[in-house]
Protein backbone atom coordinates (compact mmCIF):
# COMPACT_ATOMS: atom_id res chain seq x y z
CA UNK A 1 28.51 -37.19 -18.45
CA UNK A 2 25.97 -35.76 -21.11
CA UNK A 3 24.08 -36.79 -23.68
CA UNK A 4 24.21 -35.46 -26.64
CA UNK A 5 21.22 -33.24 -26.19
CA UNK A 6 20.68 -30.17 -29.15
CA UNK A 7 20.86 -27.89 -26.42
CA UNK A 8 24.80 -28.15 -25.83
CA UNK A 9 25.74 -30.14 -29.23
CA UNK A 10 24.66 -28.74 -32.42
CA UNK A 11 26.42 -30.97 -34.83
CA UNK A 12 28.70 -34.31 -34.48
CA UNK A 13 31.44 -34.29 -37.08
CA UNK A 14 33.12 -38.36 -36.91
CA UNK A 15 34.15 -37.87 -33.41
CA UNK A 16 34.05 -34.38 -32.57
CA UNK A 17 31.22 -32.12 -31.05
CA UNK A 18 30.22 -28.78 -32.49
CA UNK A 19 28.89 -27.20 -29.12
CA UNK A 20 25.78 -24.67 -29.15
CA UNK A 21 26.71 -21.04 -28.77
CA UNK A 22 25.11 -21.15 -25.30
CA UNK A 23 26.44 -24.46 -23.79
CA UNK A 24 30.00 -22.95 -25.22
CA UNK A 25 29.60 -19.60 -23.14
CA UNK A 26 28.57 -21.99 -20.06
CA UNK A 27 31.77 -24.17 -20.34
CA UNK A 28 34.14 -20.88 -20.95
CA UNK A 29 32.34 -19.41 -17.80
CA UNK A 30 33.02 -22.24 -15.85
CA UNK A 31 36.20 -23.34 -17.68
CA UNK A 32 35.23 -27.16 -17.16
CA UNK A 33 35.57 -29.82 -19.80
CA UNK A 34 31.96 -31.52 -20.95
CA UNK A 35 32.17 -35.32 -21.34
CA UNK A 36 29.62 -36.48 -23.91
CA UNK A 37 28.17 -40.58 -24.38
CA UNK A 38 29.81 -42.17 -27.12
CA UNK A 39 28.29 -42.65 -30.26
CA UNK A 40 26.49 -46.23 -31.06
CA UNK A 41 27.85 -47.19 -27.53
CA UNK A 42 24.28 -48.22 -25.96
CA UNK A 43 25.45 -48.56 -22.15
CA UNK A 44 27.07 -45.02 -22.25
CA UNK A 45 23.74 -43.35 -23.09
CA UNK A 46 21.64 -45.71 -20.69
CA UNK A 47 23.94 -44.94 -17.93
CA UNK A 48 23.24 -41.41 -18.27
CA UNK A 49 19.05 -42.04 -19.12
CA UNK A 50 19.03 -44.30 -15.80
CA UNK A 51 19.91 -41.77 -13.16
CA UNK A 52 17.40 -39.41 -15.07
CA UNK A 53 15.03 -41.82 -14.74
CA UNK A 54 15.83 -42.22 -11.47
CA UNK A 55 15.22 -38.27 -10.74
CA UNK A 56 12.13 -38.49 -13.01
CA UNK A 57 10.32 -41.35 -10.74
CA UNK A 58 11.67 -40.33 -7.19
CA UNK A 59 10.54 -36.20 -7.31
CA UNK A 60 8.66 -35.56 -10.47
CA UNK A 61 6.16 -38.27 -10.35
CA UNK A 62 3.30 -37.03 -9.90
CA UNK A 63 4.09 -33.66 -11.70
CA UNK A 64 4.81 -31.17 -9.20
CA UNK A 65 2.99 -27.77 -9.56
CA UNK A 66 3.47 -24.35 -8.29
CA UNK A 67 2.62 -20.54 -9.27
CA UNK A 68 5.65 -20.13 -10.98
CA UNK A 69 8.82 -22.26 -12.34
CA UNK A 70 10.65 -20.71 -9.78
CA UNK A 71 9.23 -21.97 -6.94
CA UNK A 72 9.11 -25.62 -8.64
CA UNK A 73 12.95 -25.08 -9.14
CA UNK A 74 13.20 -24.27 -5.61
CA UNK A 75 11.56 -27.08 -4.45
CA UNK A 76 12.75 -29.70 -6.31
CA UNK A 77 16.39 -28.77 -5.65
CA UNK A 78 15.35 -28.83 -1.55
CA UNK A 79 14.30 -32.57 -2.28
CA UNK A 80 17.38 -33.79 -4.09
CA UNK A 81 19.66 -32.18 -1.46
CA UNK A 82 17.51 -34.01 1.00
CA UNK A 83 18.01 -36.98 -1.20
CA UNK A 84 21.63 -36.74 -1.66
CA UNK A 85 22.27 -35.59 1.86
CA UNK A 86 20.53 -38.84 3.25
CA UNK A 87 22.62 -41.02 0.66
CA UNK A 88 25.64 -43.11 2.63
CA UNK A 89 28.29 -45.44 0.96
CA UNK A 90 29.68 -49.06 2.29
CA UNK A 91 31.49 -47.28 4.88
CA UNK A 92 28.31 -45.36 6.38
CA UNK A 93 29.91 -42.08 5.21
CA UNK A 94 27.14 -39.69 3.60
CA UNK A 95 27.32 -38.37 0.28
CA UNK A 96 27.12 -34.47 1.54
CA UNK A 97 30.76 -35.28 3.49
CA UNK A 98 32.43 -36.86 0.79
CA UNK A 99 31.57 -34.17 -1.82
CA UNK A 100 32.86 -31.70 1.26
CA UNK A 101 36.16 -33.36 0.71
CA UNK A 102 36.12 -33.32 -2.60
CA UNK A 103 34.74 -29.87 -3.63
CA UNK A 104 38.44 -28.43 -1.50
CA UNK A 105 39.95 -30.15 -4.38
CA UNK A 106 38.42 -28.16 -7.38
CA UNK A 107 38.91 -24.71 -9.12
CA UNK A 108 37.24 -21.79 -7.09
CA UNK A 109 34.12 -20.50 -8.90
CA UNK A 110 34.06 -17.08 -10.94
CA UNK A 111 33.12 -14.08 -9.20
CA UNK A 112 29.89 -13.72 -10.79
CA UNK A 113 27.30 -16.01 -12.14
CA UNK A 114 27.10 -17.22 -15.79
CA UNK A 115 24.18 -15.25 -17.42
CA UNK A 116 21.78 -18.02 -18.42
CA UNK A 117 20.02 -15.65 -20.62
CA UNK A 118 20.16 -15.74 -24.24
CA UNK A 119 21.40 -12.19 -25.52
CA UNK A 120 19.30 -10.61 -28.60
CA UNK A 121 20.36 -7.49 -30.01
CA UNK A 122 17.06 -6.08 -31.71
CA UNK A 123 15.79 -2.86 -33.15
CA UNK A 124 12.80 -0.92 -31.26
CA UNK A 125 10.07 -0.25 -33.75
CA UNK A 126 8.45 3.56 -34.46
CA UNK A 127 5.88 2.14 -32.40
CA UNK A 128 8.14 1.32 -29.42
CA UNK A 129 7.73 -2.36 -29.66
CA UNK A 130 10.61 -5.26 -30.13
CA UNK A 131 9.72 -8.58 -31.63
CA UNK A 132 11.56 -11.29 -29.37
CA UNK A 133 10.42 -15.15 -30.73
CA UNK A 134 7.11 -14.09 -32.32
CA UNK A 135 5.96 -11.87 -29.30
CA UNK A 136 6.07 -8.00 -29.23
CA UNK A 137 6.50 -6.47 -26.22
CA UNK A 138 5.93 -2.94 -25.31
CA UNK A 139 8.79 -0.26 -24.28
CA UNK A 140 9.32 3.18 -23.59
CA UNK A 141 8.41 5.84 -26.14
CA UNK A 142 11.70 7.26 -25.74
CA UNK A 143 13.28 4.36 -27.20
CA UNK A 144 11.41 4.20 -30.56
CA UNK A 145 13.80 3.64 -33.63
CA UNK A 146 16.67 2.83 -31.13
CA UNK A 147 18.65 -0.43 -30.96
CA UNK A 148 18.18 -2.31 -27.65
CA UNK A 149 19.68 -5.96 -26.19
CA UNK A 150 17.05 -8.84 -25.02
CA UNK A 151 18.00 -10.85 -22.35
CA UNK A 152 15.39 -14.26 -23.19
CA UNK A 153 14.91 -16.02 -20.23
CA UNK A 154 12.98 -19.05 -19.16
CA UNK A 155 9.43 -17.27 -17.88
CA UNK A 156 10.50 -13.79 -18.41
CA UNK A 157 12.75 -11.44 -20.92
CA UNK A 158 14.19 -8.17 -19.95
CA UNK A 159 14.86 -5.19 -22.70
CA UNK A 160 18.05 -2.97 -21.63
CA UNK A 161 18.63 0.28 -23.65
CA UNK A 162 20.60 3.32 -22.63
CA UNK A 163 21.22 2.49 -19.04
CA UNK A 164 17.78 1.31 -19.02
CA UNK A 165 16.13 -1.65 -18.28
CA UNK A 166 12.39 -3.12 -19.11
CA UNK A 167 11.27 -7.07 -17.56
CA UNK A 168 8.23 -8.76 -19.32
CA UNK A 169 6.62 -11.86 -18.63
CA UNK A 170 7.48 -14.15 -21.63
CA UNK A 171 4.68 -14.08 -24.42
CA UNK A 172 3.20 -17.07 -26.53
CA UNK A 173 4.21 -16.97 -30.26
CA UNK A 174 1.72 -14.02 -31.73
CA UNK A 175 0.65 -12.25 -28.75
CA UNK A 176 1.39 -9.14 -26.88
CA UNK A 177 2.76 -7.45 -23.67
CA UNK A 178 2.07 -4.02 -23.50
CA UNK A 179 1.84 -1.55 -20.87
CA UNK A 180 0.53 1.81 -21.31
CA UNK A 181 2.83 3.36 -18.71
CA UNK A 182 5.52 3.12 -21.80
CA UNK A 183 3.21 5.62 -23.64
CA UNK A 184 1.84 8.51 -21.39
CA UNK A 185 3.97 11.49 -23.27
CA UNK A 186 1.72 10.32 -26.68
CA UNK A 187 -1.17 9.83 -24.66
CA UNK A 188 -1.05 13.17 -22.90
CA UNK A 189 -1.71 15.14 -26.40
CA UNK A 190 -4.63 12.12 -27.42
CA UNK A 191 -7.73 11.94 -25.27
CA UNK A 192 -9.69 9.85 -27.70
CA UNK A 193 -6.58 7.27 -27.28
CA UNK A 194 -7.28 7.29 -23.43
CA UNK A 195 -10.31 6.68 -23.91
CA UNK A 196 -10.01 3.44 -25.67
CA UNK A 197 -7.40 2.14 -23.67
CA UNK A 198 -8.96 3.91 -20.02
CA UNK A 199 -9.80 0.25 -18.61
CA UNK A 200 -6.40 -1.46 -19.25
CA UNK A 201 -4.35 1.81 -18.38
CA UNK A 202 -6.33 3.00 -15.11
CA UNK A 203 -6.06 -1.05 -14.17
CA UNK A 204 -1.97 -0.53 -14.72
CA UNK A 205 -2.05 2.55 -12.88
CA UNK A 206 -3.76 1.34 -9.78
CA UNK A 207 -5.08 3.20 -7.24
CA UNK A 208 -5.75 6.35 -6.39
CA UNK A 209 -6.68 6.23 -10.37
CA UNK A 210 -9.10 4.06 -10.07
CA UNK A 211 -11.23 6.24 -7.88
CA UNK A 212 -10.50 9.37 -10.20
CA UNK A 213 -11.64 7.48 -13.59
CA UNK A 214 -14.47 6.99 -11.64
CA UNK A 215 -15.47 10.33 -10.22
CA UNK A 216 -14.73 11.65 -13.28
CA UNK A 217 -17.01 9.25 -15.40
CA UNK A 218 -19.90 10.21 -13.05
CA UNK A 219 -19.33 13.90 -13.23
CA UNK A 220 -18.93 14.25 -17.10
CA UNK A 221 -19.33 10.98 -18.46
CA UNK A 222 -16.21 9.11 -20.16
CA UNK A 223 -15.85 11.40 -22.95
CA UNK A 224 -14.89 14.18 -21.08
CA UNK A 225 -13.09 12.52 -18.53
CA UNK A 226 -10.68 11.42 -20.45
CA UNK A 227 -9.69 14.79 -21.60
CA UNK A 228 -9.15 15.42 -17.94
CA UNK A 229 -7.31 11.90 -17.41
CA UNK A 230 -5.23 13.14 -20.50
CA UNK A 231 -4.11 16.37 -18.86
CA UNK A 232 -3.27 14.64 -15.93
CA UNK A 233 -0.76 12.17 -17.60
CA UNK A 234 0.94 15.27 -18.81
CA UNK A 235 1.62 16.16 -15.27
CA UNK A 236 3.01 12.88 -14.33
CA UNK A 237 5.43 13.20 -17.76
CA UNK A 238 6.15 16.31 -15.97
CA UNK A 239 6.46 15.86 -12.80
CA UNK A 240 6.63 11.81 -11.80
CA UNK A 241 4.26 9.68 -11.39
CA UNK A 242 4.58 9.52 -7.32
CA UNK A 243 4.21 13.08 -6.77
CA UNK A 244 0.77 13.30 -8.86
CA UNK A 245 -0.34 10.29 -6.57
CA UNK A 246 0.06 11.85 -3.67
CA UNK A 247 -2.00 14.66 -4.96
CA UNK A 248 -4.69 13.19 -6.26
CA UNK A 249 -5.17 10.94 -3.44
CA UNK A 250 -6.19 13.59 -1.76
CA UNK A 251 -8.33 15.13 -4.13
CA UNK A 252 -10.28 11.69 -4.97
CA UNK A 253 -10.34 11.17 -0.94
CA UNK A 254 -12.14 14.87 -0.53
CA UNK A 255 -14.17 14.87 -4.02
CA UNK A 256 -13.01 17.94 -5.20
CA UNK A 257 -14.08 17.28 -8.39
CA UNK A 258 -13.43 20.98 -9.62
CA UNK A 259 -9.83 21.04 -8.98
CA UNK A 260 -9.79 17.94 -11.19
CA UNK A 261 -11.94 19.86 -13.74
CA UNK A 262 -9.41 22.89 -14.50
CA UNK A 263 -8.82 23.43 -18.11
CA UNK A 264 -5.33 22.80 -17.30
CA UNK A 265 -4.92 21.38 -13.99
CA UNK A 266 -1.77 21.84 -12.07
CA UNK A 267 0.17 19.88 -9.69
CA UNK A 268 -0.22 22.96 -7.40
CA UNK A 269 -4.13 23.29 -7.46
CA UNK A 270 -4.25 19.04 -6.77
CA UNK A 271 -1.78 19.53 -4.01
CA UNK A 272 -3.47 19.65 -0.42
CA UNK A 273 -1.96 22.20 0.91
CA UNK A 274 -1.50 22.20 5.16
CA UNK A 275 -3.34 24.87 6.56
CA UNK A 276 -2.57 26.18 10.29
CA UNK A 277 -5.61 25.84 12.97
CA UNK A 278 -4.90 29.87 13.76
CA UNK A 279 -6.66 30.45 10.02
CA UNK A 280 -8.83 27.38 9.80
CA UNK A 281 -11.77 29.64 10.76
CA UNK A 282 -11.32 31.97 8.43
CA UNK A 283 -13.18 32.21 5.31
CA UNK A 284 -11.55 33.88 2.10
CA UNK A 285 -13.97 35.33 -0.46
CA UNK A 286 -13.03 36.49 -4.14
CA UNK A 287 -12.00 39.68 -4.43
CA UNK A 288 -13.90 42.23 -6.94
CA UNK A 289 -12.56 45.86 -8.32
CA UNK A 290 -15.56 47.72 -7.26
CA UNK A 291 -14.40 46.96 -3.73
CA UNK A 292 -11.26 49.03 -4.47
CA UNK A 293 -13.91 52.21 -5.43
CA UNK A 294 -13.09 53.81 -2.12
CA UNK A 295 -9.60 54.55 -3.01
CA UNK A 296 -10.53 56.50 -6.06
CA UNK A 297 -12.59 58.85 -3.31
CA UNK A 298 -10.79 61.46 -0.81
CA UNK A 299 -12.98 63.85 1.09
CA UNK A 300 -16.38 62.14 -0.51
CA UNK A 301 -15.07 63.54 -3.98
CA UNK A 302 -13.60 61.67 -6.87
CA UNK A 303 -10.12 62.24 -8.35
CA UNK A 304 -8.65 61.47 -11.71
């Protein structure tokens, strides 16, 4: 039996129930019949406020805490099936057999679970931001001036648009999540941008970044190295962010601070290339034309 909480009932006409578009979805899911307390009939309500009462004082006094809702959910749900399992009747039979018995007797449950996300169809911005309850929230460039679907859920919301999915922590009213992975292509072609956002970004980006932002801030100062940061992004756009890891790990590892100082560097010049122990000893100097003079000679005589 409920009460007739907002959440389910959003308007009583004489003795019928307007149900929420949510709680409606949930009961066409589930395909189960919601009994509601009668109006102005005191015991029906208190019946239901008792046993939440009940809950309230037996596992949520004190307040429990946790890192996350989740793992409050989790463990509250542990203790009432504890709870319930330890309850018996007159008879001595516990409460987990009898609802054994009786759960053989109801309709088998749908194949997948009800979506308790609220659904949101919402326009990306030129920006690539959606507005989702007073919070903007940051997506892929790609997806500017597209229309996307929110999924709002309790502690998080996820953004899907073409085949593509984004998951946010949920924002307070008037703030903002962004992350500056949605952005390389623009920041790419705008060093000064990098610049201003090099802490939060290189922070996103993680390691082996972090070393490079700081080699490079010690070699040129931050000016210039985010010119070179920029270039880089570009070849992450271009060729994924995983592969330019693996290179510049090993150029941040060695110091090779001139391969990272190319006027355009490429993934091949970051790349450590394996080199066999037969030619480890050998030592390949740059090549000029003047050492090419002697085939312009035959017979100590030059030739046209």
């Amino acid at each position: 039996m409920y009460d007739n909480l907002k959440s389910a009932v959003r308007q009583i006409v004489g003795a019928r129930r307007e149900l929420s578009g949510r709680f409606l979805a949930l009961v066409s899911h589930y395909l189960f019949e919601p009994d509601f307390t009668r109006i102005g009939e005191g015991h029906d309500k208190g019946g239901v406020e008792s046993r939440g009462k009940a809950i309230r004082l037996q596992h949520l006094t004190p307040i429990p805490r946790g890192d996350s809702l989740e793992e409050i959910s989790r463990k509250l749900l542990q203790d009432l099936e504890a709870a319930f399992d330890a309850r018996r009747n007159a008879a001595g039979q516990r409460a987990s057999e009898l609802w054994a018995e009786e759960r053989a007797q109801l309709l088998q449950l749908p194949a997948t679970s009800f979506e308790v996300r609220k659904a949101v169809p919402v326009e990306v911005s030129s920006r690539s931001m959606v507005r989702i309850e007073g919070a903007w929230y940051s997506v892929p460039s790609r997806w500017a001036r597209l229309n996307a679907t929110v999924y709002v859920g309790v502690d998080d919301v996820r953004i899907i648009c073409m085949d593509e999915n984004v998951t946010h922590p949920r924002a307070r009213f008037g703030t903002r999540q962004v992350r500056y992975r949605h952005y390389l292509p623009e920041l790419a072609r705008k060093p000064h941008a990098v610049r201003q956002v090099a802490p939060e970004l290189i922070a996103e980006l993680g390691a082996p970044w972090t070393g490079l932002w700081e080699l490079l801030t010690e070699a040129h100062g931050e000016r210039e190295a985010a010119r070179v940061l920029a270039r880089l992004l570009g070849a992450v756009c271009e060729h994924g962010e995983e592969r330019v890891r693996r290179a510049l790990e090993a150029a941040v590892e060695q110091r090779r601070v001139g391969v990272l100082d190319l006027a355009t560097p490429t993934l091949a010049a970051l790349e450590q290339i394996a080199v066999p122990a037969a030619l480890a000893s050998y030592v390949v100097e740059a090549g000029r034309a003047a050492d090419y003079d002697h085939l312009l000679l035959a017979d100590g005589g030059a030739h046209d």
